[in-house]
N, C-alpha and C. Protein backbone atom coordinates (compact mmCIF):
# COMPACT_ATOMS: atom_id res chain seq x y z
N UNK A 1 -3.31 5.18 16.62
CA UNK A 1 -3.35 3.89 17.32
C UNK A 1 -1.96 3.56 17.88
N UNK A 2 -2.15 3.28 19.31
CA UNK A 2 -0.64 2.66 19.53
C UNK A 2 -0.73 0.98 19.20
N UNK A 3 0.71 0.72 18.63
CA UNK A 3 1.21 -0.72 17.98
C UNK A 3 2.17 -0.81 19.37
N UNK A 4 1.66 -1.96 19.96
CA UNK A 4 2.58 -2.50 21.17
C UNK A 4 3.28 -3.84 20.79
N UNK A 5 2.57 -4.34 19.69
CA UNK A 5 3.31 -5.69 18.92
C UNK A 5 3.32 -5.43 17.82
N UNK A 6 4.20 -5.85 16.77
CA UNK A 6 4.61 -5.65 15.62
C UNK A 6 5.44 -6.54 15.13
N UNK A 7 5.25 -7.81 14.43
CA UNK A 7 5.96 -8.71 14.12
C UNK A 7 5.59 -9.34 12.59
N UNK A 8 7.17 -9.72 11.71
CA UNK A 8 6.65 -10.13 10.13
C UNK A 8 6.23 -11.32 10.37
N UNK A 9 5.06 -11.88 10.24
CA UNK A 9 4.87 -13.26 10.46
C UNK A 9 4.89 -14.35 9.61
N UNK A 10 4.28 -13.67 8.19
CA UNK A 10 4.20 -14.71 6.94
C UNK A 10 4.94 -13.98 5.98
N UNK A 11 5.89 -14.70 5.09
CA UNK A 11 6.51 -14.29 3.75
C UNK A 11 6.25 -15.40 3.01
N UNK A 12 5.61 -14.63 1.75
CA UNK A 12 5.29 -15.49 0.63
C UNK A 12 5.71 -14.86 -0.92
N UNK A 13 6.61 -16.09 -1.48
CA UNK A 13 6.97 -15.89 -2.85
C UNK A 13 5.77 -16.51 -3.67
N UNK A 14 5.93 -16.78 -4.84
CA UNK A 14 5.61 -16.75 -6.63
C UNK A 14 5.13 -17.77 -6.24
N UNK A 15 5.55 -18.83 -5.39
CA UNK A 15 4.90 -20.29 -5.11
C UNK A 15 4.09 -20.46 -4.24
N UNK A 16 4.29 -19.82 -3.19
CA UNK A 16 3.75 -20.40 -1.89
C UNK A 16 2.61 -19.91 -1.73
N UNK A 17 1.94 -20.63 -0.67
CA UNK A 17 0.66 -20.79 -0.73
C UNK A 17 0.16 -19.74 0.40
N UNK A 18 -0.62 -18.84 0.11
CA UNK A 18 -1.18 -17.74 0.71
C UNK A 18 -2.06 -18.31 2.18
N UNK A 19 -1.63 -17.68 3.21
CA UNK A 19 -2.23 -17.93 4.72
C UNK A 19 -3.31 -17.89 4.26
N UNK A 20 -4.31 -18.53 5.44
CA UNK A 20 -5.64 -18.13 5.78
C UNK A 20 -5.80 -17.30 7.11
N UNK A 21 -6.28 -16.13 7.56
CA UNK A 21 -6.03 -15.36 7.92
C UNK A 21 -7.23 -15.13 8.91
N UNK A 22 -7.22 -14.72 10.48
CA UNK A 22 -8.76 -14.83 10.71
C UNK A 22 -8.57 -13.46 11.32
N UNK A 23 -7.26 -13.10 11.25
CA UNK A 23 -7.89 -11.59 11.41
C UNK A 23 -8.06 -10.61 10.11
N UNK A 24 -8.56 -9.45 10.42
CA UNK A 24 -8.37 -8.09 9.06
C UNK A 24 -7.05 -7.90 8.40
N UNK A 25 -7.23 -8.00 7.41
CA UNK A 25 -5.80 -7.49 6.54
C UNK A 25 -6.20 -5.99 5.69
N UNK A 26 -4.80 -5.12 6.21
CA UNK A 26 -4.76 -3.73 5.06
C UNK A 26 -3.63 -3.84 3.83
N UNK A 27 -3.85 -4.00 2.78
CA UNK A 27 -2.86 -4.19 1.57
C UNK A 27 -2.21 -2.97 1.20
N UNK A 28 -1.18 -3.06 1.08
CA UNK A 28 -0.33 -1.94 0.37
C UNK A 28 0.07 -2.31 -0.68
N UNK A 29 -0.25 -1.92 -2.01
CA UNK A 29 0.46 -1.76 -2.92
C UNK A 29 0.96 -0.18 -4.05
N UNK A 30 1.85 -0.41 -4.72
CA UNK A 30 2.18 1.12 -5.82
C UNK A 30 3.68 0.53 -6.06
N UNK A 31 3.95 1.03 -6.75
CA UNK A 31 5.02 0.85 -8.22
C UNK A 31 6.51 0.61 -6.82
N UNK A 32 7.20 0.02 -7.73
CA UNK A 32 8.88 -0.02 -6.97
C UNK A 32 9.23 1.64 -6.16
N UNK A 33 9.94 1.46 -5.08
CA UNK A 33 10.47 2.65 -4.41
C UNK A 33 9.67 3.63 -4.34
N UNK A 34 8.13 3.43 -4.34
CA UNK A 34 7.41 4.66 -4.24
C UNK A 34 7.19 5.16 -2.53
N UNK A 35 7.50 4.03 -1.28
CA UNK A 35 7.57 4.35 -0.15
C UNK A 35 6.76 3.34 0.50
N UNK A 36 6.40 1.99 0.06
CA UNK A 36 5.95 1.48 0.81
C UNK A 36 6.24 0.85 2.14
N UNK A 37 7.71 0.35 2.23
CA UNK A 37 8.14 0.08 4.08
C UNK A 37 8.21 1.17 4.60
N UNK A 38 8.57 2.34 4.30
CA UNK A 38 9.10 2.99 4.64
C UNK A 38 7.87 3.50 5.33
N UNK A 39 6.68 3.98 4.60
CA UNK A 39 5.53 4.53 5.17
C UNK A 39 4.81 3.22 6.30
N UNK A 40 4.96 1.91 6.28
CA UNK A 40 4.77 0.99 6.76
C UNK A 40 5.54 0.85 8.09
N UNK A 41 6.73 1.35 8.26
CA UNK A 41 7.56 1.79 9.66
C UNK A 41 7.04 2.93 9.89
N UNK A 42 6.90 3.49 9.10
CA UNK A 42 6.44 5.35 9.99
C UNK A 42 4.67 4.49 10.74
N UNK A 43 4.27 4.40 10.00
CA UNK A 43 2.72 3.85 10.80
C UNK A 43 2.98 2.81 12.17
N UNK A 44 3.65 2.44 12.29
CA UNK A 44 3.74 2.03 13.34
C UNK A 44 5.21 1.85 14.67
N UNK A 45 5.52 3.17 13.97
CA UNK A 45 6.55 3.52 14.69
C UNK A 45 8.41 2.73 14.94
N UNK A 46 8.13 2.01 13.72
CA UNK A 46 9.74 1.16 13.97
C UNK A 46 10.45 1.37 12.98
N UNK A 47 11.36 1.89 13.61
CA UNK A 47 12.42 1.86 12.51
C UNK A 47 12.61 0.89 11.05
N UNK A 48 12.40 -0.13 11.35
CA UNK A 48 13.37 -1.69 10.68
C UNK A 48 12.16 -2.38 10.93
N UNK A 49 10.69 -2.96 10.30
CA UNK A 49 10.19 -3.49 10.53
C UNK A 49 9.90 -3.89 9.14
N UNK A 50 9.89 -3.26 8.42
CA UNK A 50 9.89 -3.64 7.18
C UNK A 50 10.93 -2.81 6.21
N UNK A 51 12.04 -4.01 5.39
CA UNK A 51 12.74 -3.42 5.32
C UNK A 51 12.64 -2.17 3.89
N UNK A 52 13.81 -1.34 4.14
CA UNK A 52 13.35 -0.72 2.70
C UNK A 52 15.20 -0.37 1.99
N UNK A 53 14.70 0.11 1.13
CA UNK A 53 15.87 0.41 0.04
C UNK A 53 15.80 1.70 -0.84
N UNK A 54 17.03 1.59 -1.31
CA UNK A 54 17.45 2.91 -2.03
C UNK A 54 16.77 2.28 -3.60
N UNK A 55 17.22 0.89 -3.71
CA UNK A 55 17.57 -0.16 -4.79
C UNK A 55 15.92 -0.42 -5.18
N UNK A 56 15.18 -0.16 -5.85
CA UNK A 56 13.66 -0.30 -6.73
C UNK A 56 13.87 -2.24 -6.38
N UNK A 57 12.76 -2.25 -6.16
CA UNK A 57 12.55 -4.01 -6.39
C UNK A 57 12.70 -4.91 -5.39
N UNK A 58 12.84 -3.92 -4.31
CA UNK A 58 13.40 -4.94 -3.09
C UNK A 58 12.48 -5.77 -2.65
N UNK A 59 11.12 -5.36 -2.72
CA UNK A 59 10.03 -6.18 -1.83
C UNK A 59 9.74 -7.09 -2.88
N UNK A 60 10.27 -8.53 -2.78
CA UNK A 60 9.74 -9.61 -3.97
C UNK A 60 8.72 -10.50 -4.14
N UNK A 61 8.41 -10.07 -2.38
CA UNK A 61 7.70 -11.50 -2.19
C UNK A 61 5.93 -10.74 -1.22
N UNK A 62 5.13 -11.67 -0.86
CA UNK A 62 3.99 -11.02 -0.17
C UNK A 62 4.23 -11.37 1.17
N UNK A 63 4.61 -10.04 2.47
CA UNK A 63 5.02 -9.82 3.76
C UNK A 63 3.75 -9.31 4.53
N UNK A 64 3.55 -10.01 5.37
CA UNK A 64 2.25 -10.37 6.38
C UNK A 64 2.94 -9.64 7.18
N UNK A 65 2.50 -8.56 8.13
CA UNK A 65 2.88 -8.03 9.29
C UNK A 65 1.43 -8.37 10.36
N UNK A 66 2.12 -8.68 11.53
CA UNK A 66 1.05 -9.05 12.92
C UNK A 66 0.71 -8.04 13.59
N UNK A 67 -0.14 -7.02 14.02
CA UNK A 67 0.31 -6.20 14.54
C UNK A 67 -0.56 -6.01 16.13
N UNK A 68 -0.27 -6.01 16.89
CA UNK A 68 -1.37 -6.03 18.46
C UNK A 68 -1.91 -7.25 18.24
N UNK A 69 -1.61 -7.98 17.30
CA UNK A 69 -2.71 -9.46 17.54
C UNK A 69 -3.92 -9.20 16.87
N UNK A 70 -3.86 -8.66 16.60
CA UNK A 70 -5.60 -7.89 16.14
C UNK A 70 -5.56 -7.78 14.36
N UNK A 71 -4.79 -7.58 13.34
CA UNK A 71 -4.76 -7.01 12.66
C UNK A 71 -3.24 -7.23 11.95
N UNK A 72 -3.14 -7.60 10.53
CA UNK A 72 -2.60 -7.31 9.72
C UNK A 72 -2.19 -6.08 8.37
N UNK A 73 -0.91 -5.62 8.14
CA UNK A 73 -0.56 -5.30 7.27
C UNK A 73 0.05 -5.83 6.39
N UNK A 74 -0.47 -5.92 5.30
CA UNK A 74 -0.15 -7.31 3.87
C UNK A 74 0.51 -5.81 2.80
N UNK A 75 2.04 -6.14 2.87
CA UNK A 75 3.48 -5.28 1.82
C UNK A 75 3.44 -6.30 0.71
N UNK A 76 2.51 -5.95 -0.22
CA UNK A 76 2.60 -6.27 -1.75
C UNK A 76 4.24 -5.68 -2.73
N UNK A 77 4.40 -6.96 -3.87
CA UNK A 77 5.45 -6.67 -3.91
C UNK A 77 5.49 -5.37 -5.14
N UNK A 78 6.39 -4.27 -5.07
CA UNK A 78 6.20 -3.62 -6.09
C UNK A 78 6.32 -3.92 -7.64
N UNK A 79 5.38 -2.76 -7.99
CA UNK A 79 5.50 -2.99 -9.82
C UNK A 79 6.09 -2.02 -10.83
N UNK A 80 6.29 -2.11 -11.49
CA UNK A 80 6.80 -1.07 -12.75
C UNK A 80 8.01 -1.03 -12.38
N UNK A 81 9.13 -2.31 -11.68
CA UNK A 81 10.11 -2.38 -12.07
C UNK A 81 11.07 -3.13 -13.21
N UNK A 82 11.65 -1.65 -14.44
CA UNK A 82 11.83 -2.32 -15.38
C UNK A 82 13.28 -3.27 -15.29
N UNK A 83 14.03 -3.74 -13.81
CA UNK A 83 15.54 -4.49 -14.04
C UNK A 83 15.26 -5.82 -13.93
N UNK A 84 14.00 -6.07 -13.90
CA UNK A 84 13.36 -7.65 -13.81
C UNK A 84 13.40 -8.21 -14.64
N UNK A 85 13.18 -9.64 -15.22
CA UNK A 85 12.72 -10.08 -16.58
C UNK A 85 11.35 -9.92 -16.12
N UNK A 86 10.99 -9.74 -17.68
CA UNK A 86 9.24 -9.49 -18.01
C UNK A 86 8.50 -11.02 -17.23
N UNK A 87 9.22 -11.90 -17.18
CA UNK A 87 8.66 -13.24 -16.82
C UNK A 87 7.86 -12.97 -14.96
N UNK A 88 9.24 -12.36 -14.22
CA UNK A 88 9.53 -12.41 -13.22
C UNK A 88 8.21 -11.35 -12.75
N UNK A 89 8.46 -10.19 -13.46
CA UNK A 89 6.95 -8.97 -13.37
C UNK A 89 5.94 -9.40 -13.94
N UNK A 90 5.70 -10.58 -14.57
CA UNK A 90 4.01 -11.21 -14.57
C UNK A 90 3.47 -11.96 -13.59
N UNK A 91 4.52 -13.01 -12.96
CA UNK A 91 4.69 -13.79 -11.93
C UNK A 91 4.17 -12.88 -10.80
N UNK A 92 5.05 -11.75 -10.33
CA UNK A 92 4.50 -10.61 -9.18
C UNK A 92 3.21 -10.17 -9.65
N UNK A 93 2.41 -10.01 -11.15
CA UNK A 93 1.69 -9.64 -10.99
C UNK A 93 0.28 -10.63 -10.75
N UNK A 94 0.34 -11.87 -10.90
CA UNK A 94 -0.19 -13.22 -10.60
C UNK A 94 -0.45 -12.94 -9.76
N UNK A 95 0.87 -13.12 -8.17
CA UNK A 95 1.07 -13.44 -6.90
C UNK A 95 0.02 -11.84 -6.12
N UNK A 96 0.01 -10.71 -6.99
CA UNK A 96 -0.81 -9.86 -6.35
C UNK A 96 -2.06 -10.14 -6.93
N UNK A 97 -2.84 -10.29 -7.78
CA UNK A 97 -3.89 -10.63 -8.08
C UNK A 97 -4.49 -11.93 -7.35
N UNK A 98 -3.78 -13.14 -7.10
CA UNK A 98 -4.21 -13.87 -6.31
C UNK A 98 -4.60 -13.73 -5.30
N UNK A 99 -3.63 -12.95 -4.39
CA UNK A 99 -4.14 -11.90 -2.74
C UNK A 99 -5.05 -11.27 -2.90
N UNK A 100 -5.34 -10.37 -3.64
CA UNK A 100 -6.42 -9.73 -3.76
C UNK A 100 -7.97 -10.47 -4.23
N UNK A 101 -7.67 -11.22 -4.87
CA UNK A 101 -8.80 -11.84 -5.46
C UNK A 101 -9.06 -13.18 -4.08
N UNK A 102 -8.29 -13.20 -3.15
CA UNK A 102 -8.47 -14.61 -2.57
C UNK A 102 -8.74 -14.38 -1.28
N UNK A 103 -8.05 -13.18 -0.32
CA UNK A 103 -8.46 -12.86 0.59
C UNK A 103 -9.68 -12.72 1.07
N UNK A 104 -10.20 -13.26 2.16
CA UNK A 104 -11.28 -13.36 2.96
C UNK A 104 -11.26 -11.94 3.61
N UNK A 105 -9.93 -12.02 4.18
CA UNK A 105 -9.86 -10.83 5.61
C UNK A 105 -9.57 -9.34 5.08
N UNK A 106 -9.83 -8.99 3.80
CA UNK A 106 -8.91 -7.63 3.47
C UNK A 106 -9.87 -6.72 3.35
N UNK A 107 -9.45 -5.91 4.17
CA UNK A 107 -10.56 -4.47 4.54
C UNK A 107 -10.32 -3.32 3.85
N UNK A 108 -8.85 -3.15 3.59
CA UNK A 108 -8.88 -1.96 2.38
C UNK A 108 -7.48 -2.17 1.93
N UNK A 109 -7.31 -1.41 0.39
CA UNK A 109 -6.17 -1.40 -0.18
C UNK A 109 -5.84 -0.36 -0.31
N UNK A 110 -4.70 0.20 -0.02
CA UNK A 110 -3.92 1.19 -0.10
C UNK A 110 -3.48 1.35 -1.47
N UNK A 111 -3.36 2.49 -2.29
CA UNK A 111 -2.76 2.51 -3.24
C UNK A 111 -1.89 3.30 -3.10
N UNK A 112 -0.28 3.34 -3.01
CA UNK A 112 0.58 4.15 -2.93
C UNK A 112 1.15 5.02 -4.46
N UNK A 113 1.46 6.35 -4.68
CA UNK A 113 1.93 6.85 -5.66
C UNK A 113 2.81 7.98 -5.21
N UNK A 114 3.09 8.64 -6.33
CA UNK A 114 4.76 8.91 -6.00
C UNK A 114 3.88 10.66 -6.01
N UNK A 115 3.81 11.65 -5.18
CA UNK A 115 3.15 12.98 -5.45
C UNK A 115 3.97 13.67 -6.18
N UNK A 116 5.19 13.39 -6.48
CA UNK A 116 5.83 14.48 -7.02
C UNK A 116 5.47 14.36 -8.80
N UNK A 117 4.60 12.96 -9.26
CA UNK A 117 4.65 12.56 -10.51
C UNK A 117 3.14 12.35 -10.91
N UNK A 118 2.63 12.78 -11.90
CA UNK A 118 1.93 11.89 -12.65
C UNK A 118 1.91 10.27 -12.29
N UNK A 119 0.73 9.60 -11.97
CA UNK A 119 0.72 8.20 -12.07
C UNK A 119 0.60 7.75 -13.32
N UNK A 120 1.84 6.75 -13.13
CA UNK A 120 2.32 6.16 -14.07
C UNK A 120 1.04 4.84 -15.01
N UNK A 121 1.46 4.49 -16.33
CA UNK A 121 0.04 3.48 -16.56
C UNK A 121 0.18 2.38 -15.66
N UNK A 122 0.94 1.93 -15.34
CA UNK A 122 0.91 1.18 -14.25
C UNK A 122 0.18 0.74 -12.88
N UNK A 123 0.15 2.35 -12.23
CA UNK A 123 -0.66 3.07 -11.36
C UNK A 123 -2.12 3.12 -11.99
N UNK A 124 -2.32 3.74 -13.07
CA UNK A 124 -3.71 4.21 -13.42
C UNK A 124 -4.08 2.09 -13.76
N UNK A 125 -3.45 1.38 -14.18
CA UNK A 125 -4.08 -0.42 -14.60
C UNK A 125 -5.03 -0.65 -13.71
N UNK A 126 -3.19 -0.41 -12.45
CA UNK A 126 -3.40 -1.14 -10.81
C UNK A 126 -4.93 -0.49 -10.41
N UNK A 127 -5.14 0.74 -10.43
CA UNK A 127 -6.04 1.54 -9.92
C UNK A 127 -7.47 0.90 -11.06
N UNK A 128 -7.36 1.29 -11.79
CA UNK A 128 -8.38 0.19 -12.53
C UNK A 128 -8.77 -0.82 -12.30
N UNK A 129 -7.74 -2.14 -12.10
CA UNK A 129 -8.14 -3.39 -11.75
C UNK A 129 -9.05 -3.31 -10.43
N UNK A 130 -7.92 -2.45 -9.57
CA UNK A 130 -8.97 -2.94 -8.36
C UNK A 130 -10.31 -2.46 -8.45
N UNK A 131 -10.71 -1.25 -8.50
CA UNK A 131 -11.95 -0.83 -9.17
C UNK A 131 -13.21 -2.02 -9.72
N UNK A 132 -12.05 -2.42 -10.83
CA UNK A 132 -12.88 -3.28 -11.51
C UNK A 132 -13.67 -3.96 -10.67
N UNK A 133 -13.08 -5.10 -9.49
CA UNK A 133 -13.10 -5.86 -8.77
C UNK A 133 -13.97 -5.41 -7.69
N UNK A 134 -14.55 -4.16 -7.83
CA UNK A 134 -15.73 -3.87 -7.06
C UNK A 134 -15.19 -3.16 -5.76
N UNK A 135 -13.81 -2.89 -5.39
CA UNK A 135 -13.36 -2.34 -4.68
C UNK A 135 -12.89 -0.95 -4.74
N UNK A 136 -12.81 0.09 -3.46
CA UNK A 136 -12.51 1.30 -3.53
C UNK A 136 -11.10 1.30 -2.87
N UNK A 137 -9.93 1.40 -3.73
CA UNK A 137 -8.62 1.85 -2.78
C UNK A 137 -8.36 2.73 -2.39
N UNK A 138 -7.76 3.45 -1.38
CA UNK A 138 -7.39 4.66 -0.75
C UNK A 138 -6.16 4.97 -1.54
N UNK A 139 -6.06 5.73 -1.83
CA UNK A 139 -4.93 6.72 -2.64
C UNK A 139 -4.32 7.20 -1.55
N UNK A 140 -2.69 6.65 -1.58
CA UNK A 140 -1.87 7.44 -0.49
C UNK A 140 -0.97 8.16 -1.28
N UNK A 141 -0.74 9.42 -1.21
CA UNK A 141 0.16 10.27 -2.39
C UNK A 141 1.62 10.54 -1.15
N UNK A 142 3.15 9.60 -1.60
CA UNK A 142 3.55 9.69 -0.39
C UNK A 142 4.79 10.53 -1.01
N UNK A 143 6.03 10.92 -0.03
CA UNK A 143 7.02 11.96 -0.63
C UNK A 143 6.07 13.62 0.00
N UNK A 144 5.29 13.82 0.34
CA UNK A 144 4.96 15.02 0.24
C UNK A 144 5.61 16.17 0.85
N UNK A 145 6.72 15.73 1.76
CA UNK A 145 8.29 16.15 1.81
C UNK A 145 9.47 17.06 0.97
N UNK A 146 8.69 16.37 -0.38
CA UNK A 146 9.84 16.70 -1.56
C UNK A 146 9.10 17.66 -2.56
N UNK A 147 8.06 17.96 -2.11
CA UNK A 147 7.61 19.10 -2.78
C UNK A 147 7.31 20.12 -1.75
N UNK A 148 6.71 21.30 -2.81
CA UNK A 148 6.46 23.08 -1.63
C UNK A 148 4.89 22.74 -1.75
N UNK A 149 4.89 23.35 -0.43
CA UNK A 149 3.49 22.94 0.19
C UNK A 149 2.39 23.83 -0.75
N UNK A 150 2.81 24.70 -1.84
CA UNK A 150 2.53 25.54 -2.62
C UNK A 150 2.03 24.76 -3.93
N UNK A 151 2.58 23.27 -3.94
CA UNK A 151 2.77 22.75 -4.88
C UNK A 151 1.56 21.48 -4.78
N UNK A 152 0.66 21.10 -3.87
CA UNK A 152 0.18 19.46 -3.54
C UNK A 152 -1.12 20.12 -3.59
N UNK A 153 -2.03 21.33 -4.06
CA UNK A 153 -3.30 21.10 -4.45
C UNK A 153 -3.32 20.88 -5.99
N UNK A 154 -2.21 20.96 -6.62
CA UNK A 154 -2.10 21.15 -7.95
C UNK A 154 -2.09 19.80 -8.36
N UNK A 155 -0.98 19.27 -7.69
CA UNK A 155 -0.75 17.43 -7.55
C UNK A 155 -1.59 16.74 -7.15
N UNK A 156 -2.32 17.15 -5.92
CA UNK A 156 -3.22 16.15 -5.67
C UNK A 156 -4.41 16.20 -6.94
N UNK A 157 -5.18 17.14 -7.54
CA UNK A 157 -5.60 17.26 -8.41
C UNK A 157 -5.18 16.33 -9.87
N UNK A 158 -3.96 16.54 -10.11
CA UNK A 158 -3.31 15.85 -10.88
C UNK A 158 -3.49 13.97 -10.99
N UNK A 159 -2.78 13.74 -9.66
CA UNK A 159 -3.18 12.56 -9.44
C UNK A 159 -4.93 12.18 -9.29
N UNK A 160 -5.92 12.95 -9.12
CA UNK A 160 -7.23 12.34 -8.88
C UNK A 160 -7.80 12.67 -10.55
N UNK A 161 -6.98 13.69 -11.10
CA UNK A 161 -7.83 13.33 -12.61
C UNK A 161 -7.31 12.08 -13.78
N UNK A 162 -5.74 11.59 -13.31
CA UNK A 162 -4.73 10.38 -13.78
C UNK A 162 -5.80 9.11 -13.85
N UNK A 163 -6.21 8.67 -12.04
CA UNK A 163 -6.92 7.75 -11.91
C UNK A 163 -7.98 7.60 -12.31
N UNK A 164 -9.06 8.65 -12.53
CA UNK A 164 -9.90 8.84 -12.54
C UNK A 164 -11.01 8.75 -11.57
N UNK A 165 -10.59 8.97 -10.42
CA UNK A 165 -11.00 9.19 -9.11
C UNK A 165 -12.29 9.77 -9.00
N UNK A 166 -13.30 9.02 -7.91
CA UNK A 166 -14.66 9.76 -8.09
C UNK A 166 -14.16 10.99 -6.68
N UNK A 167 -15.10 11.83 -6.77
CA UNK A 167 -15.07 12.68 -6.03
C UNK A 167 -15.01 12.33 -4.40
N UNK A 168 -15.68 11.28 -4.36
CA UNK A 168 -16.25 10.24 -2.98
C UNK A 168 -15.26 9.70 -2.62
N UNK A 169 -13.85 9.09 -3.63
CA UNK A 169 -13.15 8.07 -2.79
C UNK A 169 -11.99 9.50 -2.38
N UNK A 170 -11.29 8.30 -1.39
CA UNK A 170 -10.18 9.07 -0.48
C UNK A 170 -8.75 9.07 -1.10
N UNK A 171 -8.14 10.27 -0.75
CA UNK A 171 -6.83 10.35 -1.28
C UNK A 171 -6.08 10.82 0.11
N UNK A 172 -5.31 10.50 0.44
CA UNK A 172 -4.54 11.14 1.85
C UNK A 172 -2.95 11.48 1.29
N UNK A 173 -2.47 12.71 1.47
CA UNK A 173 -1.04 12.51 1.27
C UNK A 173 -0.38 12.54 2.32
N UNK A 174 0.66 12.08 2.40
CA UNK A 174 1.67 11.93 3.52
C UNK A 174 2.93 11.88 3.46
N UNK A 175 3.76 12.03 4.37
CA UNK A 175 5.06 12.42 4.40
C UNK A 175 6.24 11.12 5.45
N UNK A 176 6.50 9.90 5.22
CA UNK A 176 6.67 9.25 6.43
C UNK A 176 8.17 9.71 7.02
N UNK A 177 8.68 10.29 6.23
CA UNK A 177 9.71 11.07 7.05
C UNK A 177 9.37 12.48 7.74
N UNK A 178 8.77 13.20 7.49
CA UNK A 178 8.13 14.17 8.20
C UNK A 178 6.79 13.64 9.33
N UNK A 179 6.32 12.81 9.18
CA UNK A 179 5.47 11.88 9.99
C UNK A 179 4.29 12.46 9.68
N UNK A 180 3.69 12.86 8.41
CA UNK A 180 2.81 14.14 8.11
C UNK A 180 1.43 12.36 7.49
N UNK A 181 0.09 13.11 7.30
CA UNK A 181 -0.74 12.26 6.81
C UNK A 181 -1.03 10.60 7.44
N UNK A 182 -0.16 10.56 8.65
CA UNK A 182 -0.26 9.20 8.94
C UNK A 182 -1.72 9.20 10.02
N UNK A 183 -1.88 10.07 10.42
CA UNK A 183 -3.14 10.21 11.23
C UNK A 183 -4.37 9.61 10.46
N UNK A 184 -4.34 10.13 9.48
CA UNK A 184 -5.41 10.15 8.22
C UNK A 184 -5.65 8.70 7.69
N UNK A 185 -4.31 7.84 7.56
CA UNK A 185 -4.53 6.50 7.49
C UNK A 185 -5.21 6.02 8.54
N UNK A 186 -4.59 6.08 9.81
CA UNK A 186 -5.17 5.16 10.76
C UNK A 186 -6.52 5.42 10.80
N UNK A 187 -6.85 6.60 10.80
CA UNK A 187 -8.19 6.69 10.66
C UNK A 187 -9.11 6.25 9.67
N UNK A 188 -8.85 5.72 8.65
CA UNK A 188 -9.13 4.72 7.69
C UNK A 188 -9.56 3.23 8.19
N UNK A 189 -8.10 2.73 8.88
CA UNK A 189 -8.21 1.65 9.27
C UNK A 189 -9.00 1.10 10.65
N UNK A 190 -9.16 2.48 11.43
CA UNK A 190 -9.68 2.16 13.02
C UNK A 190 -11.44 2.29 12.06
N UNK A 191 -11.79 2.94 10.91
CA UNK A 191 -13.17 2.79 10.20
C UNK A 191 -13.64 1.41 10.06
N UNK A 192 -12.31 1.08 9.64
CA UNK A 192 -12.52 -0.60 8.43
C UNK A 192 -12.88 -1.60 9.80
N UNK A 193 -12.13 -0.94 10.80
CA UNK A 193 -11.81 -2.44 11.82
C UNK A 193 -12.92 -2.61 12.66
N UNK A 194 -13.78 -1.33 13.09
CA UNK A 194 -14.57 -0.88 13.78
C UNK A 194 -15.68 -1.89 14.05
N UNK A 195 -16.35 -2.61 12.44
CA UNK A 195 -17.58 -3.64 12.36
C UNK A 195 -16.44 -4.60 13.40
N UNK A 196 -15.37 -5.01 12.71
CA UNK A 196 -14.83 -6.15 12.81
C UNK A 196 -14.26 -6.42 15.01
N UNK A 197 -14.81 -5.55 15.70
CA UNK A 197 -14.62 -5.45 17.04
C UNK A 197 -15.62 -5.28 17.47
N UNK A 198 -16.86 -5.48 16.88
CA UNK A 198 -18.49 -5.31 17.48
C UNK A 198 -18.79 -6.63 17.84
């Protein structure tokens, strides 16, 4: 898909009160520094659109991206960072459960994980909860860069027996510095959006 607009429109902390939204939203969430701006600029081609870091914990708050007018990307803030107080990582985990549980417009959730690792319990909760909730997230296995290409049927395997993944749902890995797997998303999302342009 080409992105001809791309703008952060809503930021929301621990307090504030979540948009109402009348277009589609795609959620990203997975643990601190696992690649979420980063894969979030590679998808739509900008450098600096969402920012990212070396530093675990940067994304604190819930970041609404606009994108063509048509469509949102909702940057959940990461989890399983341990330099927080425990207070501060229940609070984030509130502020994501609320989005998820409250959204009208959200067409799919991304679950980001790290390919070079075992998902963490964190990963396998997150992946649970949503489940629970009657939803199927897409498994994005990102980094696939930092391993030998010798190495990601073993991993991907790895990661789909962690979650406990049915055979049916989707796992895509990708690379957003190599620009590898991003096809595979959009094609996810041009699925989800498809009813929503009839």
């Amino acid at each position: 898909m080409n992105i001809t607009q791309a703008e952060l429109q809503t930021v929301c902390g621990v307090t504030s009160k979540l948009p109402v939204n009348e277009f589609p939203e795609f959620a990203f969430a997975g643990r601190s520094n696992v690649g979420k701006s980063s894969l979030i600029n590679a998808l739509v081609n900008r450098k600096a659109l969402a920012r990212t870091s070396s530093q675990p914990g940067k994304t604190q708050t819930i970041n609404f991206y606009f994108l063509n007018k048509a469509f949102y990307f909702v940057d959940l803030p990461g989890y399983g960072y341990a330099k927080v107080t425990k207070e501060l990582v229940a609070k984030w985990g509130k502020m994501i459960e609320r989005y998820l549980i409250t959204s009208k417009q959200l067409r799919c959730i991304f679950l980001l994980v790290d390919i070079r690792h075992e998902p963490s319990e964190n990963d396998k909760a997150m992946y649970a909860w949503i489940v629970d909730r009657g939803l199927r997230p897409v498994v994005i296995a990102t980094k696939a860069d930092k391993i030998k290409r010798s190495q990601l049927a073993a991993q991907t395997k790895l990661i789909r027996t962690a979650l406990s993944m049915a055979p049916e749902d989707t796992l895509i890995v990708t690379s957003s510095s190599a620009k590898t797997g991003l096809a595979d998303v959009w094609k996810v999302m041009e699925e989800r959006l498809a009813p929503a342009t009839v």
